[in-house]
Protein backbone atom coordinates (compact mmCIF):
# COMPACT_ATOMS: atom_id res chain seq x y z
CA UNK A 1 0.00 0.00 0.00
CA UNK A 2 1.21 3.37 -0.94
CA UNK A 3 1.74 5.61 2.09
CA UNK A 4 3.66 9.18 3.05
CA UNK A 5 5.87 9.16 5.63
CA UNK A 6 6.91 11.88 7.99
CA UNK A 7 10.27 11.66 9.34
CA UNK A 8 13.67 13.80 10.25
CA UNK A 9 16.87 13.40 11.27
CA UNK A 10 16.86 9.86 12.14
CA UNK A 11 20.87 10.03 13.18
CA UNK A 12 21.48 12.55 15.35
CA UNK A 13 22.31 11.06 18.98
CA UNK A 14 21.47 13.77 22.26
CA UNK A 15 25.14 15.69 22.55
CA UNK A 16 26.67 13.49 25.10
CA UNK A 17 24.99 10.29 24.44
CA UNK A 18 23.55 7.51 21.86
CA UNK A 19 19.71 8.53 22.31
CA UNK A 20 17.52 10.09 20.19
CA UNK A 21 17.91 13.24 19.76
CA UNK A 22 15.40 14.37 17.40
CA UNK A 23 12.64 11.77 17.85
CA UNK A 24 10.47 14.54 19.39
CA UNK A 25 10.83 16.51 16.64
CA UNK A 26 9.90 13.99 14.25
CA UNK A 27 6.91 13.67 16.43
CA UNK A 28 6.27 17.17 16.52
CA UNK A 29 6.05 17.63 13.15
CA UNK A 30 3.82 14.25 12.59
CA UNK A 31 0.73 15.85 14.62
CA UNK A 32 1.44 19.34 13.11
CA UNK A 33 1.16 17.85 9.97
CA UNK A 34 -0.51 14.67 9.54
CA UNK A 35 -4.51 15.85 9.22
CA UNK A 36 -4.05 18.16 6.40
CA UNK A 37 -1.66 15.66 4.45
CA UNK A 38 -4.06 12.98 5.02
CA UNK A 39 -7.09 15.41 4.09
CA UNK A 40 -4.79 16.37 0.25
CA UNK A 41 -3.68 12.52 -0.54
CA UNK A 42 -6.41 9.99 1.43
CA UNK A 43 -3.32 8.45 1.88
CA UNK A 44 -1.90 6.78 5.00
CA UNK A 45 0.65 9.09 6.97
CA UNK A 46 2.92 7.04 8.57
CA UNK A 47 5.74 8.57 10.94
CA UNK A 48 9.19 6.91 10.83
CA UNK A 49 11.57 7.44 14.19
CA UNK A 50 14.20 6.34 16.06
CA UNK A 51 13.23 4.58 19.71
CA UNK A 52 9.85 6.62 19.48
CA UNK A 53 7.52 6.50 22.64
CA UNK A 54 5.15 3.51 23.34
CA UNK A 55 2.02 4.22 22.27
CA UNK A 56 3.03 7.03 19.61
CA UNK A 57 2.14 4.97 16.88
CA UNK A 58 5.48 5.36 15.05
CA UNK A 59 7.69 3.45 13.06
CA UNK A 60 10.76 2.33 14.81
CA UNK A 61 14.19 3.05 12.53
CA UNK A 62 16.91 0.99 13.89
CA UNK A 63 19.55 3.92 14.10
CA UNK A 64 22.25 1.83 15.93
CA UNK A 65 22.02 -0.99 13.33
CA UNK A 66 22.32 1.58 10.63
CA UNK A 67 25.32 2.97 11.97
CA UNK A 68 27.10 -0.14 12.35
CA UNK A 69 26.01 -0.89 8.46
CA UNK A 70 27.66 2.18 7.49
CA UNK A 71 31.08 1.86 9.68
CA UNK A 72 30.52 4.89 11.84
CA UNK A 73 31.21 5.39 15.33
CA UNK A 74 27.93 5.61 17.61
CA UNK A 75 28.12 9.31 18.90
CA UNK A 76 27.82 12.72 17.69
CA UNK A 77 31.51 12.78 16.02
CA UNK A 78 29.76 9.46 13.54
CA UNK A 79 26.88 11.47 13.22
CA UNK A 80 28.91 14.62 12.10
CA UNK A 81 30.95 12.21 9.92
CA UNK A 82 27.76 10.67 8.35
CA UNK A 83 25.34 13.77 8.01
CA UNK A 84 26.64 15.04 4.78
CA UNK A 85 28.23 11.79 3.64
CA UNK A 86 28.79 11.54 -0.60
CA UNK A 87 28.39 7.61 -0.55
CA UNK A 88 26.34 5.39 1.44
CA UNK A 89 27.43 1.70 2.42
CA UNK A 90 25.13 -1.21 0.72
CA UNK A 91 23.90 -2.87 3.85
CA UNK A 92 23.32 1.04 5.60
CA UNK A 93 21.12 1.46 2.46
CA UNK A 94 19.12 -1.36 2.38
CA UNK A 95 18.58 -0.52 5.61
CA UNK A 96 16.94 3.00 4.81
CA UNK A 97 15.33 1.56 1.61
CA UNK A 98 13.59 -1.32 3.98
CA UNK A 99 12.31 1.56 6.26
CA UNK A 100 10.53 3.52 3.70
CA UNK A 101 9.20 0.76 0.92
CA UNK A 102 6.19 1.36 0.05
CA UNK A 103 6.65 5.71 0.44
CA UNK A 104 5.15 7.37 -2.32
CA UNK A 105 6.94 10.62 -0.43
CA UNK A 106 9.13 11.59 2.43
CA UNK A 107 8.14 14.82 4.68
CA UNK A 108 10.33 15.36 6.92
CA UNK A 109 11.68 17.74 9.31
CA UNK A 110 15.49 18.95 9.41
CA UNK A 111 16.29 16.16 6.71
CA UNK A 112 20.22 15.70 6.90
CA UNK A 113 21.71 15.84 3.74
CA UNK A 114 22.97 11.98 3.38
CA UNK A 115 19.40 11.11 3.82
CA UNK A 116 18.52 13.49 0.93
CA UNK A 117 20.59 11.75 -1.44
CA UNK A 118 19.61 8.48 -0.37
CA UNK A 119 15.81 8.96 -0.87
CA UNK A 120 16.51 10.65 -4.66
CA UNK A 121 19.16 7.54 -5.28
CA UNK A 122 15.47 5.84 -4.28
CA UNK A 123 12.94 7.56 -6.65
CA UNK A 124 11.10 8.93 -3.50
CA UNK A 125 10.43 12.45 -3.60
CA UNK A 126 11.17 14.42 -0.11
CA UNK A 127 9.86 17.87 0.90
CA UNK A 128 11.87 19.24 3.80
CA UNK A 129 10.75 21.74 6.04
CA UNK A 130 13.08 23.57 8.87
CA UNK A 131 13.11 26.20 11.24
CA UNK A 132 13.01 29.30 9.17
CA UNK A 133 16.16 31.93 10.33
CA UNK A 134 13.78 34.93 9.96
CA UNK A 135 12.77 34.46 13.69
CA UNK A 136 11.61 37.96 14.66
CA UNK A 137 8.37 37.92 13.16
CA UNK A 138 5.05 37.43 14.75
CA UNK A 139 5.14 33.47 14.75
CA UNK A 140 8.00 31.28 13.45
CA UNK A 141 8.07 30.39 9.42
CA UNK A 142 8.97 26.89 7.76
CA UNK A 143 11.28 26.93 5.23
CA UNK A 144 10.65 24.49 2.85
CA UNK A 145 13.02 22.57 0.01
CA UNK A 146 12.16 20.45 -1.94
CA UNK A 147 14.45 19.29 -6.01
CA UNK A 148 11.85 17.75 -7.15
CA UNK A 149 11.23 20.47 -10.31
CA UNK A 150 7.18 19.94 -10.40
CA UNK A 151 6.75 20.55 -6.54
CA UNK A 152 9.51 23.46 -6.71
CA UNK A 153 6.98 25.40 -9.32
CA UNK A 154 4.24 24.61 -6.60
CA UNK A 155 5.99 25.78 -4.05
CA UNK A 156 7.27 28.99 -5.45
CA UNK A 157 3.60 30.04 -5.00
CA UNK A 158 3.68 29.58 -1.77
CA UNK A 159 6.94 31.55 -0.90
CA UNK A 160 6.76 34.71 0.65
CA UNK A 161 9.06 37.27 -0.46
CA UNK A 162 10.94 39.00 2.08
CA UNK A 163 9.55 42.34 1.47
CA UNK A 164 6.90 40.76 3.73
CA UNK A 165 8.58 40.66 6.67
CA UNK A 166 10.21 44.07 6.65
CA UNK A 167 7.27 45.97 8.87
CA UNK A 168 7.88 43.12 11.52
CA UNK A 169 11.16 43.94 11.70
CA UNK A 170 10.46 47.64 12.63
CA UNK A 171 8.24 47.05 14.81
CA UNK A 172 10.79 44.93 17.04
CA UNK A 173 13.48 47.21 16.24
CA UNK A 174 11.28 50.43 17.15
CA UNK A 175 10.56 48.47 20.94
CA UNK A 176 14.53 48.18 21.43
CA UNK A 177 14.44 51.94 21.50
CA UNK A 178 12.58 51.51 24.70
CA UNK A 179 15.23 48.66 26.72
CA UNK A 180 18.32 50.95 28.09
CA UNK A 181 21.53 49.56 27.58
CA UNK A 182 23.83 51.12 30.43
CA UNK A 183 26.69 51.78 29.36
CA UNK A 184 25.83 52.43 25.17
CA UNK A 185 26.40 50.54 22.45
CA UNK A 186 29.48 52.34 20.31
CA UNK A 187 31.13 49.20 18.58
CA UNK A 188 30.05 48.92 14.79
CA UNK A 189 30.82 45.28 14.31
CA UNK A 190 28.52 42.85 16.57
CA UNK A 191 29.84 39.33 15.91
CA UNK A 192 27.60 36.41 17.07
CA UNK A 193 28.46 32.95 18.23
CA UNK A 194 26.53 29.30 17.92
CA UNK A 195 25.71 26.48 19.82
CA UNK A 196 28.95 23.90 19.71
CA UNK A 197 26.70 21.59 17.65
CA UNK A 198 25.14 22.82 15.02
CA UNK A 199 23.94 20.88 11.64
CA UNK A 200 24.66 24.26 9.54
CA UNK A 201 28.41 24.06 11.06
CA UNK A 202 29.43 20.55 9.49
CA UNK A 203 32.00 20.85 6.51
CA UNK A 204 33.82 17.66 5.86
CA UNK A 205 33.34 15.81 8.63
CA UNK A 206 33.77 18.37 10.88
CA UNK A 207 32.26 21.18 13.03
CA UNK A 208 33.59 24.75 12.19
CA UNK A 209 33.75 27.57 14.48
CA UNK A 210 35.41 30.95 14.22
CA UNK A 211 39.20 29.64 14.31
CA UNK A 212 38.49 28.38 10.84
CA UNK A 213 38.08 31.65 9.39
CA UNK A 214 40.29 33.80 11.22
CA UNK A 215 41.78 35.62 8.07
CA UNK A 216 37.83 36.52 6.60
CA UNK A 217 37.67 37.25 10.44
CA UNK A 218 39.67 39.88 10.83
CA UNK A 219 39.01 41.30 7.25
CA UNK A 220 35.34 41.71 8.38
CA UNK A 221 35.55 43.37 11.75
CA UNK A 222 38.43 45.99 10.99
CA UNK A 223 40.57 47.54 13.37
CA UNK A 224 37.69 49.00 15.69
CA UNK A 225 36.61 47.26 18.84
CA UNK A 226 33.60 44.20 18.26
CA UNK A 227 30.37 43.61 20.50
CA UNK A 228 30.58 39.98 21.05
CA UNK A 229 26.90 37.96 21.68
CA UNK A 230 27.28 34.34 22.71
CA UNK A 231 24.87 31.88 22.00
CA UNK A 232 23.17 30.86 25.43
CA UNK A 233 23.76 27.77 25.05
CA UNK A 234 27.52 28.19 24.32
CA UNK A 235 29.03 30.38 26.47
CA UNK A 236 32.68 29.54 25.81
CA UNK A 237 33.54 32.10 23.21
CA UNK A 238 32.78 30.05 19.67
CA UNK A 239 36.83 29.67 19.10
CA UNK A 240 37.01 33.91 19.75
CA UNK A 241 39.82 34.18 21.90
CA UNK A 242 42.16 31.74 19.62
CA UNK A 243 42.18 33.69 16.48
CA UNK A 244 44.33 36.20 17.59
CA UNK A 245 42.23 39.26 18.74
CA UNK A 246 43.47 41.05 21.68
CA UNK A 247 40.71 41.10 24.87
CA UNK A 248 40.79 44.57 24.71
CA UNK A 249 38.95 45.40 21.67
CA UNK A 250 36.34 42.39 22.80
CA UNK A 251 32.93 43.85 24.39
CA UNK A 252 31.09 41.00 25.36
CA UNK A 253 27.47 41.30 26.14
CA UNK A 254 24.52 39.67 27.51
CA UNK A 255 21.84 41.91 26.22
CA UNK A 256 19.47 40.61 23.97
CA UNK A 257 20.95 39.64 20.09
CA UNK A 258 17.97 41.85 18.87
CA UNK A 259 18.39 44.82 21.03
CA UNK A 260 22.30 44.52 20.07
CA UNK A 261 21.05 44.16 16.58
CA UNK A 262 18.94 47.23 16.91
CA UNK A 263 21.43 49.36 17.96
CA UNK A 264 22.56 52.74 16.47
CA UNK A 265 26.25 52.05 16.30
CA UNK A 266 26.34 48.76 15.05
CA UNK A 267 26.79 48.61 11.14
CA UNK A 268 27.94 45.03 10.25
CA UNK A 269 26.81 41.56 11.60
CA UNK A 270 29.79 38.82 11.63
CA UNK A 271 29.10 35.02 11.90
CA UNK A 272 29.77 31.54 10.75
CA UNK A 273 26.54 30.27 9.50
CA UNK A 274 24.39 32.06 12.32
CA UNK A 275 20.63 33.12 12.07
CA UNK A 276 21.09 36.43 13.38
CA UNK A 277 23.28 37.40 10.12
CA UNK A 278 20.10 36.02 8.16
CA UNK A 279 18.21 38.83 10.13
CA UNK A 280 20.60 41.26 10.01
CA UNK A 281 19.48 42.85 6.70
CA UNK A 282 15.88 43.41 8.04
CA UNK A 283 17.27 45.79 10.96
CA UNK A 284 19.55 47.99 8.76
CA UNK A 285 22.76 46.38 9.23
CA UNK A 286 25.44 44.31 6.76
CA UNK A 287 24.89 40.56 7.35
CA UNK A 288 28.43 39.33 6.53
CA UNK A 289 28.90 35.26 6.92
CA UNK A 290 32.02 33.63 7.35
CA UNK A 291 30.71 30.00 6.32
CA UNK A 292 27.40 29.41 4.43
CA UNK A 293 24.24 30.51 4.96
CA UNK A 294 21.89 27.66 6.41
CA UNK A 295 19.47 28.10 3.51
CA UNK A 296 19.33 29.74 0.12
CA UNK A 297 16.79 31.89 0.73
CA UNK A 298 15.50 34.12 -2.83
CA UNK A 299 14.64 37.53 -2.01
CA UNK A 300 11.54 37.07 -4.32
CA UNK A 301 9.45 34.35 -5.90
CA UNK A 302 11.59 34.68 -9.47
CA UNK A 303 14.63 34.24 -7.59
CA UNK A 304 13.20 30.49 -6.76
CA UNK A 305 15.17 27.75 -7.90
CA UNK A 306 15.52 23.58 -6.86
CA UNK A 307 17.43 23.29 -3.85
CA UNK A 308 16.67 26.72 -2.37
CA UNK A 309 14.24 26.81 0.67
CA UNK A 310 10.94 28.71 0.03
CA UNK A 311 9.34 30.85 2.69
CA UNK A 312 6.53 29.81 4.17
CA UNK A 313 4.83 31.62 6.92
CA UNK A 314 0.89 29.64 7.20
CA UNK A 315 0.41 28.13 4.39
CA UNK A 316 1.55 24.61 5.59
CA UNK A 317 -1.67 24.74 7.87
CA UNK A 318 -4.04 24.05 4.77
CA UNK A 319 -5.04 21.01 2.83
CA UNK A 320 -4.85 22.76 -0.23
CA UNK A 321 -1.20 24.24 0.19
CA UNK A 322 -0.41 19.94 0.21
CA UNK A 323 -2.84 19.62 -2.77
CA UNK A 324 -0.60 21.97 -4.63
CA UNK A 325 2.63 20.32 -3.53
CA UNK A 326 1.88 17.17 -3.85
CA UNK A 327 0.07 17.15 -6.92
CA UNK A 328 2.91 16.42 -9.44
CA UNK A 329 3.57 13.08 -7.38
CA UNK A 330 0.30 11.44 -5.93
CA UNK A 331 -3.48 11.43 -6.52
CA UNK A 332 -4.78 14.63 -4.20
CA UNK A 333 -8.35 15.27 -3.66
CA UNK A 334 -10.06 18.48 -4.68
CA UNK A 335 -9.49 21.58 -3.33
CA UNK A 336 -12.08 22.93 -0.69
CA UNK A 337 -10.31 26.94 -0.54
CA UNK A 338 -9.77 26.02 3.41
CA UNK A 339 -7.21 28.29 4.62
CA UNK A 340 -7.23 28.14 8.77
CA UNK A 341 -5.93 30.90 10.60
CA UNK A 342 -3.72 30.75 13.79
CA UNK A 343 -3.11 33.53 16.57
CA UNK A 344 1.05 34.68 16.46
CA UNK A 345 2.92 32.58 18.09
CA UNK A 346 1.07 29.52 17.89
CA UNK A 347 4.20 27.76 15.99
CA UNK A 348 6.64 28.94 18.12
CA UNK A 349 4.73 28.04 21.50
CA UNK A 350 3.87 24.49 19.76
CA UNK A 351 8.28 23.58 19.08
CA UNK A 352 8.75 25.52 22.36
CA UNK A 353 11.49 27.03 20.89
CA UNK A 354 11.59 30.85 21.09
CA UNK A 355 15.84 31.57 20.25
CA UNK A 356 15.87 35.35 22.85
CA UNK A 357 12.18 36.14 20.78
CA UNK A 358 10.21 35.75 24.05
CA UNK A 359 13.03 37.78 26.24
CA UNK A 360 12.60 40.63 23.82
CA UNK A 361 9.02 40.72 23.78
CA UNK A 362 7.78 39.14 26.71
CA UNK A 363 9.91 39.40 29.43
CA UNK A 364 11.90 43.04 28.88
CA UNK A 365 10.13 45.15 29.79
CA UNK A 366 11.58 49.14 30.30
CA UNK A 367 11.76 48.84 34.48
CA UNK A 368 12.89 45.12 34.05
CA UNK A 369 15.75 46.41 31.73
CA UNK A 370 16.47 49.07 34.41
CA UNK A 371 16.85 46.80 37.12
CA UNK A 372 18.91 44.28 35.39
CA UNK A 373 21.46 47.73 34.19
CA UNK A 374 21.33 48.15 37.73
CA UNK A 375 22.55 45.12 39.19
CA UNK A 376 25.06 44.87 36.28
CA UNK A 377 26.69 48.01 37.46
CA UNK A 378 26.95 46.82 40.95
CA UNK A 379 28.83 43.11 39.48
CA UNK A 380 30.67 45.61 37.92
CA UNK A 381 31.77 47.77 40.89
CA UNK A 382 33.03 51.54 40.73
């Protein structure tokens, strides 16, 4: 029986140990997802997971087999090693191919690359849909790839140009007028770190950080001082202080990336493959990246092209957005002009994920900001 299946990144082990990592994700995405797919195909949609929950009604994907089938080493460093592998081993293959007979498509969520080439070595189409790094609008965005050339000229229907999200950026940038920073913001150069494992970070084999690009580096910021944000959940500099830049042009701050952003003084935003330099354009400032961007994201709908990831703020919630996709490669029913409507932030409460959206807007207000100056002045002393 012909079936979709909803999946993710299968491979990717929690930091310091061989558990799934991303099943919840996978999950995630399987009740976001699964009426309206169901509603465009009348197909079965199957989710596909590694060690799901009891109960779920998932697929189980042996991930430990697979990475013995494809000689890699059980941990993150095999994962890294595997995500964006060229070739895939036989048995690790017929593995995969096992898991997913019978797919007519693959939806998944954060799809890593080797999995991407296996399914199109497989004749199954995949749509993948991510995180979108435009995260200071109203409610999260997917965006969505796809190389399948019939479902990219569907989906460049569906992609909203950026243009779009311009107002939303003022409006967050006009509220940073209102949070104090004590003392001022004069550097022109804010350079952003990332968490120490990141999918966007891998490069042949390997995670990257800013000690493999200290020569673009130090072309980037200049001879000025920098305004350094770490990523809260990597507080150890991002390879900063071993690329030979002196601690005394280093201001390192734990403001806010979007008030920092916001700021007067600051002209350029430096990073390796960071979000923030995604944004960067929408608040006035030169986004400058040291690696690659995580997605090829077209300014406009004729800028669309296979492999580049479409922006798509609502659309996913409707039956008839998956009519349109999936059209060119099953049966879909006919359309019924459905298009629900959710309340901002419904996306980003549902992933729980809010990356310093929710301290902005939330939980800074003007006499928190003042108290929190405040008691930074005292840490600070006279």
């Amino acid at each position: 029986m012909r079936r979709i299946v909803l999946t993710g990144d299968l491979l990717r082990p929690q930091d310091e140990a061989f558990k799934p990592a991303q099943t919840g994700n996978i999950l995630w995405l399987h009740r976001l997802l699964r009426r309206p797919i169901a509603a465009a195909t009348a197909l079965e949609v199957q989710v596909l997971a590694w060690a799901p929950n009891p109960g779920s009604g998932a697929i189980p994907f042996d991930t430990p087999r697979f990475y013995g089938a494809a000689g890699a080493t059980a941990d993150i460093p095999g994962w890294i090693a595997l995500f964006d592998a060229a070739v895939l081993p036989t048995d690790a293959a017929a593995l995969l191919a096992q898991a997913l007979d019978g797919a007519a498509l693959v939806i998944g969520f954060e799809l890593p690359n080797l999995l991407k080439r296996a399914l199109t070595a497989f004749g199954i189409p995949w749509v993948d849909l991510n995180i979108h790094p435009y995260r200071f609008c109203a409610d999260l965005l997917f965006a969505v790839q796809t190389t399948h050339p019939d479902i990219v000229a569907a989906l460049r229907a569906h992609h909203a140009e950026d243009a779009a999200f311009a107002p939303q950026a003022d409006l967050l940038a006009a509220m940073t007028v209102k949070v104090p920073i004590d003392p001022p913001i004069e550097e022109e150069t804010l350079v952003v770190g990332q968490t120490r494992v990141d999918r966007s970070l891998i490069a042949e084999g390997r995670l990257l950080d800013l000690r493999d690009f200290a020569a673009p580096f130090h072309a980037a910021i200049g001879e000025g001082r920098i305004l350094f944000k770490s990523h809260p959940y990597n507080p150890d500099g991002f390879g900063l202080h071993d690329i030979g830049l002196p601690l005394r042009r280093i201001r390192e701050s734990g403001e806010n990336a979007y008030v920092l952003m916001a700021q007067d003084s600051v002209r350029r935003v430096v990073g390796v493959s960071s979000s923030l330099v995604a944004e960067a354009a929408f608040f006035g400032k030169e986004g400058i990246f040291l690696g690659h961007p995580p997605f090829r994201i077209p300014a406009s709908r004729a800028g669309f092209e296979p492999g580049m990831h479409a922006s798509v703020v609502d659309a996913w919630l409707s039956a008839d957005f998956w009519r349109d996709l999936l059209a060119p490669v099953v049966a879909v029913t006919p359309r019924d002009g459905v298009r629900p409507a959710l309340p901002p932030n419904s996306l980003r409460n549902a992933l729980r994920q809010f990356w310093g959206w929710e301290e902005m807007v939330l939980q800074l207000p003007v006499e928190l900001a003042v108290t929190r100056a405040a008691e930074r002045r005292a840490l600070q002393g006279p």
